[in-house]
Protein backbone atom coordinates (compact mmCIF):
# COMPACT_ATOMS: atom_id res chain seq x y z
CA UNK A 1 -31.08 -0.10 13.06
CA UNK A 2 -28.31 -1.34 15.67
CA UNK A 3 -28.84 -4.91 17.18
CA UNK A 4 -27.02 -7.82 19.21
CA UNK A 5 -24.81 -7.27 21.71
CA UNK A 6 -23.39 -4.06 22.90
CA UNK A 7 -20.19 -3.58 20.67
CA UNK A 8 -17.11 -0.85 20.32
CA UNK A 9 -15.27 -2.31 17.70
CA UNK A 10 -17.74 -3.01 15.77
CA UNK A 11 -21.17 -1.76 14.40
CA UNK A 12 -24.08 -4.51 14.22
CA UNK A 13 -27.06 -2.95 12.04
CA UNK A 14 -29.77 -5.14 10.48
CA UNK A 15 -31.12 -4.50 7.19
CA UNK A 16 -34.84 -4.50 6.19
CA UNK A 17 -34.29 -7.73 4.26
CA UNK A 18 -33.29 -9.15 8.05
CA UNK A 19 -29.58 -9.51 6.81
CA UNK A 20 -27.20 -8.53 9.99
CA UNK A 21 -24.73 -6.18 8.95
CA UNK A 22 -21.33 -6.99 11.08
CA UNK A 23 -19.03 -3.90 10.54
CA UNK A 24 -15.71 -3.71 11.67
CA UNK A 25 -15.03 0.04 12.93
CA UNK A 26 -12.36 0.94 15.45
CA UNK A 27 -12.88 3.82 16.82
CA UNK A 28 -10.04 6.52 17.02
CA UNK A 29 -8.32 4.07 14.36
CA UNK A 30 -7.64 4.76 10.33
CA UNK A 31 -7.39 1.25 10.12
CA UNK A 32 -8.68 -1.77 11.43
CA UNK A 33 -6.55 -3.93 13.61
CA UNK A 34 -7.67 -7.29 15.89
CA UNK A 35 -6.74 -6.34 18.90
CA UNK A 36 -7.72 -8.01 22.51
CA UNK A 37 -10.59 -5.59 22.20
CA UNK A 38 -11.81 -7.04 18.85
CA UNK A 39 -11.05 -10.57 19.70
CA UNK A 40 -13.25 -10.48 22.61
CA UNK A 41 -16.30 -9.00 20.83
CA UNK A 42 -15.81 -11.14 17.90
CA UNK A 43 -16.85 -14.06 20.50
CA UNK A 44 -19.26 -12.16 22.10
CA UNK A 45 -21.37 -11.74 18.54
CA UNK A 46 -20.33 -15.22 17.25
CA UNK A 47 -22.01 -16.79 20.41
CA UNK A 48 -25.04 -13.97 20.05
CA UNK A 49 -25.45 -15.35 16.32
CA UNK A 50 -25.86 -18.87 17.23
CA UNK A 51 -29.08 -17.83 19.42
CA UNK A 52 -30.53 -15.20 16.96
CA UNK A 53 -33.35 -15.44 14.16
CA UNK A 54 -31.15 -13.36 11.37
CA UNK A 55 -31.23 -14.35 8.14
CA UNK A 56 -27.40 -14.20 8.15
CA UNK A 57 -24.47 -11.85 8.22
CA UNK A 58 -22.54 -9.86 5.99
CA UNK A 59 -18.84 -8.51 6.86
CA UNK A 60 -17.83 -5.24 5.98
CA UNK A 61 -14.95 -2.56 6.54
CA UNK A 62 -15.98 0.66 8.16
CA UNK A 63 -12.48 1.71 6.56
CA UNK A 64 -11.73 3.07 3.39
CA UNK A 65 -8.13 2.13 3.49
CA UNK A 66 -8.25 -1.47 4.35
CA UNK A 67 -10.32 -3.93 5.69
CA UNK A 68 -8.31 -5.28 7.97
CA UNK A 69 -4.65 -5.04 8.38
CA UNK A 70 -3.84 -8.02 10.81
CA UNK A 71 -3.24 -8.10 14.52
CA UNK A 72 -2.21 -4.97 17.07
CA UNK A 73 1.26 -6.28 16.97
CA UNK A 74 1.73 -3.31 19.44
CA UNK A 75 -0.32 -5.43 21.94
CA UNK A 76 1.93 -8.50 21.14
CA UNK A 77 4.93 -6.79 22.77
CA UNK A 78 2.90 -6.83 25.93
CA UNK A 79 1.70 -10.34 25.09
CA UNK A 80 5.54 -11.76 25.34
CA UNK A 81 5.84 -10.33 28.78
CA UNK A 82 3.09 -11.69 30.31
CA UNK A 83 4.33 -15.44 28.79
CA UNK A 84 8.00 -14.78 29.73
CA UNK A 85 7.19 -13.74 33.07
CA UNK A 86 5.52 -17.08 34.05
CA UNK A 87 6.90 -19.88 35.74
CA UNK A 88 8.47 -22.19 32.20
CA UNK A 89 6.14 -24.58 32.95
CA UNK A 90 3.11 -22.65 32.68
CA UNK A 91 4.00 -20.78 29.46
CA UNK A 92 3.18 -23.18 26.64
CA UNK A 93 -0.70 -22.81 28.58
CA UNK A 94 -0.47 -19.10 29.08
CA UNK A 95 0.39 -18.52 25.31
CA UNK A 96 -2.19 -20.94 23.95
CA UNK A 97 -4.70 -19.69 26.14
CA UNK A 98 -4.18 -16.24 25.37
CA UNK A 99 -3.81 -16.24 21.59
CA UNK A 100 -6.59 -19.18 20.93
CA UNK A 101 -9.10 -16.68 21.50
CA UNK A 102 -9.09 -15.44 18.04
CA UNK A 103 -9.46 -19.28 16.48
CA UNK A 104 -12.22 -20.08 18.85
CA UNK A 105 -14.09 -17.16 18.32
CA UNK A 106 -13.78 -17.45 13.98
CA UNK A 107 -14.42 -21.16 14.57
CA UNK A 108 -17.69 -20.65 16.66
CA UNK A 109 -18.64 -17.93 13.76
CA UNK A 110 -18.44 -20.08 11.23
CA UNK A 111 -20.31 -22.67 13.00
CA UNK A 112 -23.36 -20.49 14.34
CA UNK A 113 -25.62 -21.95 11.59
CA UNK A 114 -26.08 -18.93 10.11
CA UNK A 115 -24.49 -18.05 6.37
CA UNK A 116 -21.37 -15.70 6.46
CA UNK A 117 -20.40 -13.69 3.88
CA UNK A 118 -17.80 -10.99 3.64
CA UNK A 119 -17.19 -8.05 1.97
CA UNK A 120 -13.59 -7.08 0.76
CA UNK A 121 -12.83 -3.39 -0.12
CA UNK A 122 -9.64 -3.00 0.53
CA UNK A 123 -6.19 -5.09 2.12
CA UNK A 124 -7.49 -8.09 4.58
CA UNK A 125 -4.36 -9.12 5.89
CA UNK A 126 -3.08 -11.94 8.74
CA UNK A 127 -6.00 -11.70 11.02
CA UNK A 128 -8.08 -9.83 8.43
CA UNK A 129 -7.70 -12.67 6.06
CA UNK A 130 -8.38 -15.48 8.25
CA UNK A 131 -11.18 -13.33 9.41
CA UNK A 132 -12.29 -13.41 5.72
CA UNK A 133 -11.49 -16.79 5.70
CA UNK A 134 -13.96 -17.94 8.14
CA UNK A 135 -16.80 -16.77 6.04
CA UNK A 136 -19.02 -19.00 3.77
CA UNK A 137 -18.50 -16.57 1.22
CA UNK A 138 -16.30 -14.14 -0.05
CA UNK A 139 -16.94 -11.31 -2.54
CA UNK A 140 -13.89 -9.12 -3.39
CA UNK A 141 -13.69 -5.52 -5.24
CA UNK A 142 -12.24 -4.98 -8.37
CA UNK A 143 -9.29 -3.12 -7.38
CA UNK A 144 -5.54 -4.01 -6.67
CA UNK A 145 -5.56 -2.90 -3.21
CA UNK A 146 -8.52 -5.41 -2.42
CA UNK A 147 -6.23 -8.43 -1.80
CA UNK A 148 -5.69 -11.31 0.76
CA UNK A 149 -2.47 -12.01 2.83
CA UNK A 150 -0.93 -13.80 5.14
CA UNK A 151 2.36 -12.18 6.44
CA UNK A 152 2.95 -13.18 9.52
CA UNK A 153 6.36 -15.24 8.45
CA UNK A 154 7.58 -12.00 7.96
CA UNK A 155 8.08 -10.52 11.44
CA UNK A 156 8.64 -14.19 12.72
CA UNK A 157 5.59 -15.37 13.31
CA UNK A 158 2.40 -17.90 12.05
CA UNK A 159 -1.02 -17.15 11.23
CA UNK A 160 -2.78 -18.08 14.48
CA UNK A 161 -6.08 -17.70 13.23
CA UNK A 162 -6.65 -21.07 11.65
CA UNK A 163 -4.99 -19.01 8.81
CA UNK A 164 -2.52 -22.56 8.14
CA UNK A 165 -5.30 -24.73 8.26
CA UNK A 166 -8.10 -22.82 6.13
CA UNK A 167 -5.76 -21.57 3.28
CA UNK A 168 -4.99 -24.65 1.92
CA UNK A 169 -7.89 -26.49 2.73
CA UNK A 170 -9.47 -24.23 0.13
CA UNK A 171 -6.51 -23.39 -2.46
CA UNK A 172 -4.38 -26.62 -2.08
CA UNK A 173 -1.24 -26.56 -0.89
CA UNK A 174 0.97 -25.64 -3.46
CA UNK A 175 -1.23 -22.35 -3.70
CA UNK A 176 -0.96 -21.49 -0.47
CA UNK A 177 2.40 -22.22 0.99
CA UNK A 178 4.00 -19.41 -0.92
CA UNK A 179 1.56 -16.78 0.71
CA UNK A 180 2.18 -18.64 4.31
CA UNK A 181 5.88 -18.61 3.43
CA UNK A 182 6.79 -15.29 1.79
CA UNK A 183 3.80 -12.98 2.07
CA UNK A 184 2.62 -13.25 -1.13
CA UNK A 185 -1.20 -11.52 -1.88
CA UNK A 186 -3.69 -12.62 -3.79
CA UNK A 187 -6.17 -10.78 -5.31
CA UNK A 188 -8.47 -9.83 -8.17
CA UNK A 189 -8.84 -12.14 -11.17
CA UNK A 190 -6.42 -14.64 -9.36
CA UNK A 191 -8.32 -15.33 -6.11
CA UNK A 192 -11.31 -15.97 -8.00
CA UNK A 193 -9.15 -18.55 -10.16
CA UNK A 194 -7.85 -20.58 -7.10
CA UNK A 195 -10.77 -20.43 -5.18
CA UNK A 196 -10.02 -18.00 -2.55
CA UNK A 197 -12.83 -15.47 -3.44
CA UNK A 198 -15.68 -16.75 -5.05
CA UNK A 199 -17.18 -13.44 -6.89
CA UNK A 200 -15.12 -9.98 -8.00
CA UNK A 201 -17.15 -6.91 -8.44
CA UNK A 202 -17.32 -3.44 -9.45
CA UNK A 203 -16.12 -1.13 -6.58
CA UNK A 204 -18.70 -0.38 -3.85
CA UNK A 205 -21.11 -3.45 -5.40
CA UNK A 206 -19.63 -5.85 -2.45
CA UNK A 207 -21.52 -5.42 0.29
CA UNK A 208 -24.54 -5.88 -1.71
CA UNK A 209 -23.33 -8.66 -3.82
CA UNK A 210 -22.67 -10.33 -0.20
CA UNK A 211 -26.17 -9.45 0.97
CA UNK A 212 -27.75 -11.39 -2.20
CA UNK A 213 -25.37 -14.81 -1.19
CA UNK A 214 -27.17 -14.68 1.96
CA UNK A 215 -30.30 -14.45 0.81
CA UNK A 216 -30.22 -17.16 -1.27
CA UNK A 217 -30.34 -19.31 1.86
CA UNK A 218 -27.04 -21.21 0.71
CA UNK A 219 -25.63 -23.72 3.56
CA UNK A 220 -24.24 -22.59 5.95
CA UNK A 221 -21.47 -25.16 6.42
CA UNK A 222 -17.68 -24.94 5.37
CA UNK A 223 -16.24 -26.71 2.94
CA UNK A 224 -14.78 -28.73 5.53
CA UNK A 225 -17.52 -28.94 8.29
CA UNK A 226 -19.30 -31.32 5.37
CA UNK A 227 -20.13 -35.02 5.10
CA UNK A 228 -18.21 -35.77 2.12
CA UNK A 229 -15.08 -33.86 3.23
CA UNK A 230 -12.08 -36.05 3.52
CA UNK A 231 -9.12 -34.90 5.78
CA UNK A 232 -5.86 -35.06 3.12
CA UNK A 233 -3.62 -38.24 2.94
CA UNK A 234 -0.89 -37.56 5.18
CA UNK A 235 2.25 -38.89 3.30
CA UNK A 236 1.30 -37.03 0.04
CA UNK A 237 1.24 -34.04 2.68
CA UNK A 238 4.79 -34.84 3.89
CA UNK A 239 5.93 -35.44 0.56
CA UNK A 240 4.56 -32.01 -0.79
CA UNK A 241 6.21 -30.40 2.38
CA UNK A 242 9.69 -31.97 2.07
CA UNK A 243 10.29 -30.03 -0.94
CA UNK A 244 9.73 -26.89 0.54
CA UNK A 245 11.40 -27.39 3.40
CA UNK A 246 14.36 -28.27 2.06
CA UNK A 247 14.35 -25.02 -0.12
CA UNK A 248 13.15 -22.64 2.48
CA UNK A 249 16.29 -24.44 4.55
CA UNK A 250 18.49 -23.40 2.44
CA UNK A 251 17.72 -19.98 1.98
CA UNK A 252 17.59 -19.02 5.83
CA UNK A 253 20.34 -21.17 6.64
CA UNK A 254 17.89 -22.49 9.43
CA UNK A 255 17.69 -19.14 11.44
CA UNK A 256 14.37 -18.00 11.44
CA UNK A 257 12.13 -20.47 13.05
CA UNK A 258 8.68 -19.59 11.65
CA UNK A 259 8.99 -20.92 8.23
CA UNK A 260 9.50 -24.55 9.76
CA UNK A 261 6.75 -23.92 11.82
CA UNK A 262 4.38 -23.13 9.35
CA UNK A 263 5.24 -26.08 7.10
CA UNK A 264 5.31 -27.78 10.48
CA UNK A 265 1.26 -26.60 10.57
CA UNK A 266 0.29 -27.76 7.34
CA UNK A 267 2.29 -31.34 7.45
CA UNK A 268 0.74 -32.16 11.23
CA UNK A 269 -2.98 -30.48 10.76
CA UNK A 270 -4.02 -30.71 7.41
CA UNK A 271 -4.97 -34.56 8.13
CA UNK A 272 -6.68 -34.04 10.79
CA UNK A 273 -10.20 -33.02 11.26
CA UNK A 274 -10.63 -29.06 11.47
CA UNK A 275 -11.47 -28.56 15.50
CA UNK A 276 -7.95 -30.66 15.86
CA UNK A 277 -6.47 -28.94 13.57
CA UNK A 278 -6.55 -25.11 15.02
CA UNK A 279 -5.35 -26.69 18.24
CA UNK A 280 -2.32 -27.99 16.59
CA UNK A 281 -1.76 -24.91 14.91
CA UNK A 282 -2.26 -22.88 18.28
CA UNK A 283 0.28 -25.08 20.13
CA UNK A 284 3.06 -24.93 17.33
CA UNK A 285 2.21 -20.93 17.63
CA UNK A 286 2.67 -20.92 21.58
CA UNK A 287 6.19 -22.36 21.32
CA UNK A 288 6.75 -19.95 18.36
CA UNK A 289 5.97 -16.57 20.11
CA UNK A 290 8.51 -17.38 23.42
CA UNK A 291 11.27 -17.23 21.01
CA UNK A 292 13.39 -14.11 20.85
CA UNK A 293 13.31 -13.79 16.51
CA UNK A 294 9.75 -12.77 17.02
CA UNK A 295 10.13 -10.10 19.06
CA UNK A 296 13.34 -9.02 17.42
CA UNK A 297 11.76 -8.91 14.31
CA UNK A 298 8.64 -7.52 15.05
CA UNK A 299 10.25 -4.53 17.04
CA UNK A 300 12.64 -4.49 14.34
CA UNK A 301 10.45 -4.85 11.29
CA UNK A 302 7.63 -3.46 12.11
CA UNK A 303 7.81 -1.04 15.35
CA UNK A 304 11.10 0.26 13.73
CA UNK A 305 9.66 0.64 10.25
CA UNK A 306 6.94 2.72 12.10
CA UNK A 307 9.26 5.55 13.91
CA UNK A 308 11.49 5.22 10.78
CA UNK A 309 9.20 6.32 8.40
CA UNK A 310 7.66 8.79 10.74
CA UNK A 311 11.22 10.64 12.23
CA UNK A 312 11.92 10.28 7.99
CA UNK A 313 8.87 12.46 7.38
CA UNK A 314 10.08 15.08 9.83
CA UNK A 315 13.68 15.12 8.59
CA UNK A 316 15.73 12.28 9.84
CA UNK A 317 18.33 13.11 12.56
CA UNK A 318 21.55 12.80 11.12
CA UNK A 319 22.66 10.75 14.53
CA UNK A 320 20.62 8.08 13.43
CA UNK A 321 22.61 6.80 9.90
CA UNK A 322 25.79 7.90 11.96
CA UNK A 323 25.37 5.72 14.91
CA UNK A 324 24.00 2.59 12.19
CA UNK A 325 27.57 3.95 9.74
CA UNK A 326 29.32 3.30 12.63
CA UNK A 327 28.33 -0.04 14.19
CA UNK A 328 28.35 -1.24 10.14
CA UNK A 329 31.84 0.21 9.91
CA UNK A 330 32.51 -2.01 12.99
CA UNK A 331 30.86 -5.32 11.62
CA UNK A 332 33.23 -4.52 7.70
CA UNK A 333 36.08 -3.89 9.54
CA UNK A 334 39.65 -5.70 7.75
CA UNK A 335 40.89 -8.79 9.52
CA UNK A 336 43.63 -10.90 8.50
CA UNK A 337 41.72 -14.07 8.90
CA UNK A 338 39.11 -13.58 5.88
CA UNK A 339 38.00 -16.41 4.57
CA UNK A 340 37.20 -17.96 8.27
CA UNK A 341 35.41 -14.68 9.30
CA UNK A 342 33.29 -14.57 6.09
CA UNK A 343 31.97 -17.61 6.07
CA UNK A 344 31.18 -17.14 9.93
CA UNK A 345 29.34 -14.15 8.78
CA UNK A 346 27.53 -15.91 5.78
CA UNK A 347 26.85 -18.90 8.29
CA UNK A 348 25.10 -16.10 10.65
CA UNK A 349 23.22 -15.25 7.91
CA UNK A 350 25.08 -11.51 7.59
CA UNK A 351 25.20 -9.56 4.31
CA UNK A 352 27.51 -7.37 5.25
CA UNK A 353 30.96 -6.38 3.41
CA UNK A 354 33.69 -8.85 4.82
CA UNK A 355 36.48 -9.71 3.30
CA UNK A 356 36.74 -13.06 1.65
CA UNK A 357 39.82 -15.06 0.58
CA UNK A 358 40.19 -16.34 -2.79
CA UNK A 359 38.11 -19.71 -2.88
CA UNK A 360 34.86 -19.07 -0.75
CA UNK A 361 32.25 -19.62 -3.12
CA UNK A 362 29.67 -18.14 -0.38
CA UNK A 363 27.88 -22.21 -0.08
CA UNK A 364 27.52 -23.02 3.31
CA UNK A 365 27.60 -26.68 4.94
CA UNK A 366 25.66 -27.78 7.60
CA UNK A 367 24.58 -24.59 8.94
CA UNK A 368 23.23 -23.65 12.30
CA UNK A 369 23.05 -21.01 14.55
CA UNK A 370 26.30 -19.11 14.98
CA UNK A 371 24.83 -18.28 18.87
CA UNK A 372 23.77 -22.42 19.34
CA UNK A 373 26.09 -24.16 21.44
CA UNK A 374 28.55 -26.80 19.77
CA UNK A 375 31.87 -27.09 18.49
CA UNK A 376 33.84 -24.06 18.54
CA UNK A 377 35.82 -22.86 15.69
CA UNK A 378 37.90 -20.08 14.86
CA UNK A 379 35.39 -18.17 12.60
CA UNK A 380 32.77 -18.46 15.22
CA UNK A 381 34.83 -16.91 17.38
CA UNK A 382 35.84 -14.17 15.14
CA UNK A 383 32.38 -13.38 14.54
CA UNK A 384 31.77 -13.28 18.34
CA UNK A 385 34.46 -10.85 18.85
CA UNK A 386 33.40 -8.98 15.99
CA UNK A 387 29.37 -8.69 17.26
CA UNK A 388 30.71 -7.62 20.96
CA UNK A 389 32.81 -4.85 19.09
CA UNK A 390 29.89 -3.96 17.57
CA UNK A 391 27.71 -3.94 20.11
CA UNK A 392 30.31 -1.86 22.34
CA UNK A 393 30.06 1.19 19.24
CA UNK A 394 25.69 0.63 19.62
CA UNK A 395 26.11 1.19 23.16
CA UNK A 396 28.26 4.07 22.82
CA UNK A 397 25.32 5.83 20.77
CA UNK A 398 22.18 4.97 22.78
CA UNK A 399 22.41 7.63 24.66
CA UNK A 400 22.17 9.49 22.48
CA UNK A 401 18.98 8.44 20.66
CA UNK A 402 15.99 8.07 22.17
CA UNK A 403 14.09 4.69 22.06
CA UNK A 404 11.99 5.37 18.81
CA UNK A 405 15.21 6.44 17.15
CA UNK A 406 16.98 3.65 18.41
CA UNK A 407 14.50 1.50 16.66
CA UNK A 408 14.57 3.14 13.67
CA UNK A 409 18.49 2.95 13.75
CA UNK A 410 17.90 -1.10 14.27
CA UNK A 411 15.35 -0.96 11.50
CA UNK A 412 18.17 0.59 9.05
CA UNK A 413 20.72 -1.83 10.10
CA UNK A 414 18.70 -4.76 9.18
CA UNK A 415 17.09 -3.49 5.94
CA UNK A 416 20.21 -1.32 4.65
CA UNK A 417 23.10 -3.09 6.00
CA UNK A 418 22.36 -6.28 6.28
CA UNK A 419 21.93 -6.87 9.94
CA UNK A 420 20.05 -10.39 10.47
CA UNK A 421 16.26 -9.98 10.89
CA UNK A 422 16.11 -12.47 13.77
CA UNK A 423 18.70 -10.81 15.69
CA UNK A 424 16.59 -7.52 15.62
CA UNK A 425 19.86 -4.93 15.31
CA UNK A 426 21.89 -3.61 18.39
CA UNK A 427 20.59 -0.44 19.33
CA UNK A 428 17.24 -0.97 20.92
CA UNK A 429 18.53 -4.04 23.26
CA UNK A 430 21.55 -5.34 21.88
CA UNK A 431 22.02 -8.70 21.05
CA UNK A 432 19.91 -11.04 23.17
């Protein structure tokens, strides 16, 4: 029978055994998403909970394909605008206030004094997972798709969520930086071993294996809301951070700023207490999201993966690969000055064919953004006059794509050309 507060994103039912049933549901959706919608009535039931007489709750997915597949990064485009479009020294506030809402209302769930557990069926990714991670409990099916993730890093951004602060206050740090860092999943056999889920069961035995957690009146307490939990030591947290760091350095060549961030999440808030910690995380993500890699990659990445895949289903336009031939045609072009202009491009963090001189072993020194300000040299400015080229072909082809097929052009420029991620391609708004 329904109870709680009036919800559309979710169904609350309670059970004959008194067990609240939370199930997330979007309606008109295949697939669940946290959007402002959901955020909001995730707060509205957490603070409901704390004032109720259930015997607890148990999470589910009112989707077979996934339980939840992150945030409505559709939304986020809107979210940027709203930031950018305040005065710069209101932003920081306008960003943390905005985006917080999802920590505060997982926080306040998981502090409602009531036990938690959740149900995985299927993929709980970004704010999925840290949704899942905010339960007491977690009890996972027995089947690959049923897997946690946290891939924010990949369209430029951070788990929000408390997702920096819960993963490896559960799985240790080592565990957990490489799903922060490269989107790795976890899943089956393997969360169980690192502690991430703490049961694996036959398919369609999860919501019930949840419902027996609950009512065997555990504590309802994380691991880290307890007595005897002791924030970690902060220099073997730096020292465990340097590492990667230095690594993850030199693999992006310092141009995509969420990686640092998220190290910069786990180094500053792991040794702090938890309700500290989620506002650190929050204010490292507020800087984060005014940046322009976000946005390029997330229009890129994701919005152009979207129409690519879709205008790909229906035959792909042959103007599309033309107009991305072209501008890479453009970016290979033969210069006389090779060996300046390919390390420019390798500096940039290209893969694109340029010619190289006899003696560039690819290593790059003391890299940094090729659009930064600082001392000029000739291969930066060969690579300038080489991107303006290029972006005078793009604009010679917008119009004639539309703007979904200008993303999807973008998206094949970065993924089959080797266009830089965190410039987000040329044909959708040109370098910015």
């Amino acid at each position: 029978m329904p109870i709680g507060p009036g919800l559309k994103q979710f169904r609350a039912e309670l059970s004959g055994s008194g067990v609240l049933h939370l199930i997330f549901d979007m309606p008109g959706r295949s697939m669940n998403v946290f959007s402002n919608a959901a955020i909001e009535e995730l707060g509205v039931f957490a603070d409901w909970l704390r004032q109720s007489d259930v015997a607890g709750v148990v999470i589910s997915s009112g989707k077979t394909s996934a339980f939840c597949a992150g945030a409505d990064l559709a939304e986020l485009e809107t979210a940027y605008d709203m930031i950018m479009a305040a005065p710069a020294v209101e932003r920081d506030r306008v960003a943390f206030d905005h985006f917080f809402r999802l920590s505060h209302g997982l926080r306040r769930l998981e502090t409602a004094g009531k036990p938690v557990a959740v149900a995985i069926g299927g993929l709980a990714l970004g704010g999925g997972c840290e949704f899942a991670l905010a339960a007491h409990y977690r009890v996972l099916a027995d089947q690959p798709q049923a897997t946690f993730g946290l891939p924010e890093s990949l369209v430029g951004l951070l788990p929000g969520g408390g997702g920096t602060q819960r993963l490896p206050r559960l799985i240790g740090i080592e565990a957990a930086l490489p799903v922060l860092l490269d989107g790795a999943r976890i899943g089956g056999q393997a969360a169980i071993a690192v502690g991430l889920a703490h049961e694996l069961v036959p398919v369609g035995k999860e919501v019930a294996a949840a419902e027996r957690w609950v009512l065997s009146h555990p504590t309802a307490a994380q691991p880290w809301d307890r007595p005897e939990w002791h924030a970690a030591d902060a220099q073997h947290v730096a020292a465990e951070i340097a590492a990667s760091r230095s690594k993850m350095l030199a693999e992006t060549l310092g141009h995509y700023p969420a990686p640092s961030a998220i190290l910069d999440c786990v180094e500053q808030g792991l040794p702090q207490d938890f309700d500290m910690a989620i506002r650190t995380e929050m204010q490292i993500f507020a800087s984060l999201i005014q940046r322009r890699e976000p946005r390029n990659m997330i229009r890129t990445l994701f919005l152009g993966r979207l129409d690519y895949e879709r205008l790909k289903k229906k035959g792909l336009d042959a103007r599309i690969m033309d107009a991305v031939g072209a501008v890479a045609t453009v970016l290979g072009a033969q210069a006389e000055t090779g060996k300046e202009l390919a390390e420019a491009f390798a500096r940039a963090g290209f893969a694109v064919d340029v010619p190289r001189k006899p003696g560039f072993d690819g290593r790059i020194a003391g890299a940094v953004y090729w659009h930064d300000d600082g001392p000029s040299s000739l291969g930066k400015e060969l690579l300038r006059a080489r991107l303006t080229e290029a972006e005078a072909a793009a604009a010679g082809w917008r119009s004639q794509l539309d703007e979904s097929e200008r993303r999807a052009a973008d998206y094949a420029l970065v993924t089959q050309r080797g266009f830089p991620a965190y410039l987000g391609g040329l044909f959708a708004a040109g370098l910015n």
